[in-house]
PDB file of N, CA and C in Angstrom:
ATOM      1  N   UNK A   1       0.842  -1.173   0.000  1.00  0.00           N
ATOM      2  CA  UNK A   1       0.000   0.000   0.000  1.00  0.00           C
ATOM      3  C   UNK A   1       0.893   1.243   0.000  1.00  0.00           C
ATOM      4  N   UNK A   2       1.101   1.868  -0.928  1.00  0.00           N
ATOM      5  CA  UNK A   2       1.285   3.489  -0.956  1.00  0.00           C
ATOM      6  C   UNK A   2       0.973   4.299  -0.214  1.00  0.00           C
ATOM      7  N   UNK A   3       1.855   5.058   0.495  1.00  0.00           N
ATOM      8  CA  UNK A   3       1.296   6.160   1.292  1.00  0.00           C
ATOM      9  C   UNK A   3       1.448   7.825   0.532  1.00  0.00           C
ATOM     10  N   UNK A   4       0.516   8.565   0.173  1.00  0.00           N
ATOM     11  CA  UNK A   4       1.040  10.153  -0.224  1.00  0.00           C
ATOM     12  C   UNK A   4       1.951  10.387   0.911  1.00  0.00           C
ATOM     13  N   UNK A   5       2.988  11.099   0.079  1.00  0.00           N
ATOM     14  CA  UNK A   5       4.048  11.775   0.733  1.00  0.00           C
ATOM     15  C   UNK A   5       3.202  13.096   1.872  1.00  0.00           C
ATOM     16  N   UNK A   6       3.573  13.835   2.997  1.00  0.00           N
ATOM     17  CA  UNK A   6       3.232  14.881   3.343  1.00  0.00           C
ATOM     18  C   UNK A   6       3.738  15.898   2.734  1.00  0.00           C
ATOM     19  N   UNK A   7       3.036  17.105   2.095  1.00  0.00           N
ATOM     20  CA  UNK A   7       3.743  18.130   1.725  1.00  0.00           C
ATOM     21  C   UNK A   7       3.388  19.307   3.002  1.00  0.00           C
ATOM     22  N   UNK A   8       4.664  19.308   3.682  1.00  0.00           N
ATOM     23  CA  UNK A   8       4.407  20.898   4.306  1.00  0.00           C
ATOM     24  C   UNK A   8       5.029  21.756   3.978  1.00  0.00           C
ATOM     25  N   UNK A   9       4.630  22.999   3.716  1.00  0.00           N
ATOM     26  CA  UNK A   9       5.402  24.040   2.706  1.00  0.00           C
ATOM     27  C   UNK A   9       7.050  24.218   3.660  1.00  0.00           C
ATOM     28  N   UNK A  10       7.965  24.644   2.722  1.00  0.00           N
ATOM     29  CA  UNK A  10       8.888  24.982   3.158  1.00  0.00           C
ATOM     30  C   UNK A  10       9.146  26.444   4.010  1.00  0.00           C
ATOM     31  N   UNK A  11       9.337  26.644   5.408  1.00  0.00           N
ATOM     32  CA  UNK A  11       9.592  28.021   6.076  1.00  0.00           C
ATOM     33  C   UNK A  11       9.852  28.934   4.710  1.00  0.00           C
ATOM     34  N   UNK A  12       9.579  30.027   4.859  1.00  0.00           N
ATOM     35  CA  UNK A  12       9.759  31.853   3.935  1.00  0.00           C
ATOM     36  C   UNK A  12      11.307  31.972   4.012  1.00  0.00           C
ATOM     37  N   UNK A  13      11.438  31.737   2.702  1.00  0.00           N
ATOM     38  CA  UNK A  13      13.246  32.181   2.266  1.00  0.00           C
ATOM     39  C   UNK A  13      13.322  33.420   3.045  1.00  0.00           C
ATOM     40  N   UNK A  14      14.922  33.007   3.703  1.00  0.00           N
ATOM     41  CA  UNK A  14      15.216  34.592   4.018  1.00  0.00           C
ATOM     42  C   UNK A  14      16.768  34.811   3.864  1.00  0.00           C
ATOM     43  N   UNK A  15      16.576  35.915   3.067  1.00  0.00           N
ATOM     44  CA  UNK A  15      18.089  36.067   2.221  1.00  0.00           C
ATOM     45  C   UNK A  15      18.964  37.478   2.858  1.00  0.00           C
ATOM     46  N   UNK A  16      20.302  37.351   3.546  1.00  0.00           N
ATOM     47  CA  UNK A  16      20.694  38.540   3.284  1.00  0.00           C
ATOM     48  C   UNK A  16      21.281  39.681   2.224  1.00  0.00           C
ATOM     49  N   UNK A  17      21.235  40.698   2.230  1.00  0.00           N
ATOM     50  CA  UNK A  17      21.788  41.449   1.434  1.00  0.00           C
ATOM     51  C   UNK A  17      22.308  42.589   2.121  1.00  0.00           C
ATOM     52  N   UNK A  18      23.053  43.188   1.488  1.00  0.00           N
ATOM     53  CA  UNK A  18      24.493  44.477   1.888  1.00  0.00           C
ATOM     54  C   UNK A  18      23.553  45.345   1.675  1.00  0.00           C
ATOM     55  N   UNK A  19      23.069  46.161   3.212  1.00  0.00           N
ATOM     56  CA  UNK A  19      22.858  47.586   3.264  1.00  0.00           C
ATOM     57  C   UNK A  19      22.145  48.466   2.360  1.00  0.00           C
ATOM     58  N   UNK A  20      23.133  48.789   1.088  1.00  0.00           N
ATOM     59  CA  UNK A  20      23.433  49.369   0.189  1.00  0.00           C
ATOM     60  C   UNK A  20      22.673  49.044  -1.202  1.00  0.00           C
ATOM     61  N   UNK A  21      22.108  47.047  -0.834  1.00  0.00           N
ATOM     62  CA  UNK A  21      21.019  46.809  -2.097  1.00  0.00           C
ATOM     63  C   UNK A  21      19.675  46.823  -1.510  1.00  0.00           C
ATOM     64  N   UNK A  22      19.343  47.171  -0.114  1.00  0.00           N
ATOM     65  CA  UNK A  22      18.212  47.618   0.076  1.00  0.00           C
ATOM     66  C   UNK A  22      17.202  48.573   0.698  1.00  0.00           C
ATOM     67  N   UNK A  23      16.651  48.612  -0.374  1.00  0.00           N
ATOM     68  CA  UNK A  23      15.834  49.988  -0.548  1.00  0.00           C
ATOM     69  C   UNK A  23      14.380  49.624   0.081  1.00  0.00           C
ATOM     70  N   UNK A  24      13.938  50.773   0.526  1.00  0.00           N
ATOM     71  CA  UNK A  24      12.408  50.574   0.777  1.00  0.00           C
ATOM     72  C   UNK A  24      11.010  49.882  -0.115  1.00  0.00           C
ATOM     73  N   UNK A  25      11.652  49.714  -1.029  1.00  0.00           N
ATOM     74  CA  UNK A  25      10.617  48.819  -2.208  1.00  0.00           C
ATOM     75  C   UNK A  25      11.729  48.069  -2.937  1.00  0.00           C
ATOM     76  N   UNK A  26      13.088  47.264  -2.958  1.00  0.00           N
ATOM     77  CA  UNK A  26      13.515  46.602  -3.250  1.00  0.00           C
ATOM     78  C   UNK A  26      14.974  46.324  -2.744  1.00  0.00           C
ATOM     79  N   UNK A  27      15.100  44.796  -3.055  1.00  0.00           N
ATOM     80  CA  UNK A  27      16.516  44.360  -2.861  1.00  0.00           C
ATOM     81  C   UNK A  27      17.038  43.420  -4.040  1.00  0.00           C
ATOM     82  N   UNK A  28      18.363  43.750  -4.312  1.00  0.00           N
ATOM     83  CA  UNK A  28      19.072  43.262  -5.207  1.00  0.00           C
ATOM     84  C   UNK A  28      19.908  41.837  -4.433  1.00  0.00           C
ATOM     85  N   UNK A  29      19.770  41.270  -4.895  1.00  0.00           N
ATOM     86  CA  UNK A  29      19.873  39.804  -5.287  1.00  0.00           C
ATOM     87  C   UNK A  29      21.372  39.572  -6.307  1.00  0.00           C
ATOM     88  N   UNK A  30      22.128  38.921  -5.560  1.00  0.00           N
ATOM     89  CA  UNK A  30      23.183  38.201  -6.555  1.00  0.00           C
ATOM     90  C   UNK A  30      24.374  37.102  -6.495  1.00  0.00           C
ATOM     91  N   UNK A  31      25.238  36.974  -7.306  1.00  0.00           N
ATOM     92  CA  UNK A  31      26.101  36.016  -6.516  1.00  0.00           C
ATOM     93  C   UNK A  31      25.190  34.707  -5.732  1.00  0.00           C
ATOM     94  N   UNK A  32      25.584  34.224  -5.106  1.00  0.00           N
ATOM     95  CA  UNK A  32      25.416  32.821  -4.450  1.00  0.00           C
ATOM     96  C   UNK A  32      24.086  33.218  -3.696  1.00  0.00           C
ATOM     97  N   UNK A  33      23.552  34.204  -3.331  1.00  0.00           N
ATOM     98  CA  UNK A  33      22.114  34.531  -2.964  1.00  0.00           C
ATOM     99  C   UNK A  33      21.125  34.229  -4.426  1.00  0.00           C
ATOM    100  N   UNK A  34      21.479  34.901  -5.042  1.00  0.00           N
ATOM    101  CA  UNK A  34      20.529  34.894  -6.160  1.00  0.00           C
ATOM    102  C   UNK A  34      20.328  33.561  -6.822  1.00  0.00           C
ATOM    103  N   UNK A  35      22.039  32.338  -6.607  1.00  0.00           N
ATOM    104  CA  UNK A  35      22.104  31.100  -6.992  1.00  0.00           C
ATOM    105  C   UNK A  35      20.844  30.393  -6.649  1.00  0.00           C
ATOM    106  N   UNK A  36      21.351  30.241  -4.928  1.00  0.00           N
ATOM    107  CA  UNK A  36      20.381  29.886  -4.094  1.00  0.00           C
ATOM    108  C   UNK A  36      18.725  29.868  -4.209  1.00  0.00           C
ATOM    109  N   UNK A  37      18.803  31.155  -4.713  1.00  0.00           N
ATOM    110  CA  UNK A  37      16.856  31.577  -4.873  1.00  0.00           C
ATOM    111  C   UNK A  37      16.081  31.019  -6.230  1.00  0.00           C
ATOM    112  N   UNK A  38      17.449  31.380  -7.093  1.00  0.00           N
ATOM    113  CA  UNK A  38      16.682  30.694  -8.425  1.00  0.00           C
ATOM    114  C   UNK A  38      16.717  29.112  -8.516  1.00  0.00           C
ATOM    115  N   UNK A  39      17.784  28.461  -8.185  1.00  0.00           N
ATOM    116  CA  UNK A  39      18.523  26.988  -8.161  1.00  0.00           C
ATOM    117  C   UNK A  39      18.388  25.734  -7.053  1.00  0.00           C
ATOM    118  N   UNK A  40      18.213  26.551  -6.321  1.00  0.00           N
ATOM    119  CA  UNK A  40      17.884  25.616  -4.799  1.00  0.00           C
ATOM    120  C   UNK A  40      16.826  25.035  -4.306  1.00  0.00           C
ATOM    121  N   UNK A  41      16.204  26.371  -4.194  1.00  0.00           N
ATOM    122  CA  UNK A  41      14.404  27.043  -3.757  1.00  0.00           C
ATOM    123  C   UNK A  41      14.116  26.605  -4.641  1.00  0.00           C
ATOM    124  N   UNK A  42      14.498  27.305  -6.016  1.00  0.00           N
ATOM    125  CA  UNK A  42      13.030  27.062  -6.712  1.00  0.00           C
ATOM    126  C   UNK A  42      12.364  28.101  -6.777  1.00  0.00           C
ATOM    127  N   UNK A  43      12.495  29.310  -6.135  1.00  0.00           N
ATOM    128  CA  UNK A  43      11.558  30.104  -6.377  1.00  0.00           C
ATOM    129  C   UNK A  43      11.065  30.689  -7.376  1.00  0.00           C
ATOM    130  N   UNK A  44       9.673  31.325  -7.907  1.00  0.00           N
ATOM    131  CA  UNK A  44       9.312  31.855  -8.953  1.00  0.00           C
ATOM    132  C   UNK A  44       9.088  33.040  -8.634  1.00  0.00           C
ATOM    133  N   UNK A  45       8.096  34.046  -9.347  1.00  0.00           N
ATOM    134  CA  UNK A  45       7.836  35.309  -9.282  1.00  0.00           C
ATOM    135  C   UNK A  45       6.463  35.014  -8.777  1.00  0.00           C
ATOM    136  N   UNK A  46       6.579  35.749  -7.335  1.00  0.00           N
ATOM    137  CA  UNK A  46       5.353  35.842  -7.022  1.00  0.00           C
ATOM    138  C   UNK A  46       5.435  34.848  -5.450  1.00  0.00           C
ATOM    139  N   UNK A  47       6.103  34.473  -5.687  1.00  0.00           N
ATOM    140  CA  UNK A  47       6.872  33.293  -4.327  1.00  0.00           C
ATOM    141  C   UNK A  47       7.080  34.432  -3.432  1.00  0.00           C
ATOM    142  N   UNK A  48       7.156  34.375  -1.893  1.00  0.00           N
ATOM    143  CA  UNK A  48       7.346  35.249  -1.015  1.00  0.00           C
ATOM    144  C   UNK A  48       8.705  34.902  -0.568  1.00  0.00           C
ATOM    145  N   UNK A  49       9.655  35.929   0.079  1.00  0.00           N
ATOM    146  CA  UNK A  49      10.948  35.512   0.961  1.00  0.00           C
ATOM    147  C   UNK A  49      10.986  37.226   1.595  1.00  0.00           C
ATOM    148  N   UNK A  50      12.130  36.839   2.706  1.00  0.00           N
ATOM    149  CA  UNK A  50      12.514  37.573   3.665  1.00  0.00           C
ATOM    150  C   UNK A  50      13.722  38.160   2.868  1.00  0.00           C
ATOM    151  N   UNK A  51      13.812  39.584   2.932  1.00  0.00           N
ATOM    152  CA  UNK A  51      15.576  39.950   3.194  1.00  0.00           C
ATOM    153  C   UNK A  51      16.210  40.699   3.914  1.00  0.00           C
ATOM    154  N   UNK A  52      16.908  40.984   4.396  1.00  0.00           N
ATOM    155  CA  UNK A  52      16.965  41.631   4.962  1.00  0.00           C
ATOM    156  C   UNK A  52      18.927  42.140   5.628  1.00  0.00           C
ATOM    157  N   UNK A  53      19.353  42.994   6.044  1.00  0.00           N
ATOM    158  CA  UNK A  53      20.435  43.604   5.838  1.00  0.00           C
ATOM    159  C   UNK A  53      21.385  43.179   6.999  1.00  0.00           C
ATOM    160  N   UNK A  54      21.088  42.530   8.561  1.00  0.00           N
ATOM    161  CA  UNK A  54      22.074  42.818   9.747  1.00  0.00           C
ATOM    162  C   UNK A  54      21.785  43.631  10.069  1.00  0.00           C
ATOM    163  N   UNK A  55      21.708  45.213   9.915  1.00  0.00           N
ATOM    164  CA  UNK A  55      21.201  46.582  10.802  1.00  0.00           C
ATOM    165  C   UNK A  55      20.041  46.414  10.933  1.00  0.00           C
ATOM    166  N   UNK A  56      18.934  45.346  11.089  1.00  0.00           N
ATOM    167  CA  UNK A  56      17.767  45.712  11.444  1.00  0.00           C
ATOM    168  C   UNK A  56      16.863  45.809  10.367  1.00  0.00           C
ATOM    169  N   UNK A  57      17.058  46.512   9.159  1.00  0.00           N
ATOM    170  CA  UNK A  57      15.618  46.373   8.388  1.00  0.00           C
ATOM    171  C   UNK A  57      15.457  44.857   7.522  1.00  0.00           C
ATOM    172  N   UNK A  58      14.586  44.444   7.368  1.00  0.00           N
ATOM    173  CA  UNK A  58      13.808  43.511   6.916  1.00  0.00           C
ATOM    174  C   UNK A  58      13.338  44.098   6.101  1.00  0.00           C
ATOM    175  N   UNK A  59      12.246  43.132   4.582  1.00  0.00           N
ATOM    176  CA  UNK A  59      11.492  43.597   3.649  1.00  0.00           C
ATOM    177  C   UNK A  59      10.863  41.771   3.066  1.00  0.00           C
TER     178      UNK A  59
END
């Protein structure tokens, strides 16, 4: 007898980025972050994640 696998979603990516790529309506993404998000994850457009800098802001 077969059992379905459980799917529980995976926790909300959360990526850092340098200060300097984020802005109040965006963050730049690159290098081995951006690997990660497109290659790893999986993520698409429209997928949610965290980013956020070390000083405190999040987005």
């Amino acid at each position: 007898m077969l059992r379905k696998a459980a799917t529980t979603p995976l926790p909300r990516a959360r990526f850092y980025v340098e200060p300097e790529r984020l802005t109040a309506d965006r963050a730049i993404l690159t290098g081995s972050a951006y690997h990660h998000l497109k290659n790893v994850r999986r993520l698409e457009p429209g997928d949610e994640l965290v980013v956020f800098d070390g000083c405190g802001r999040e987005a």
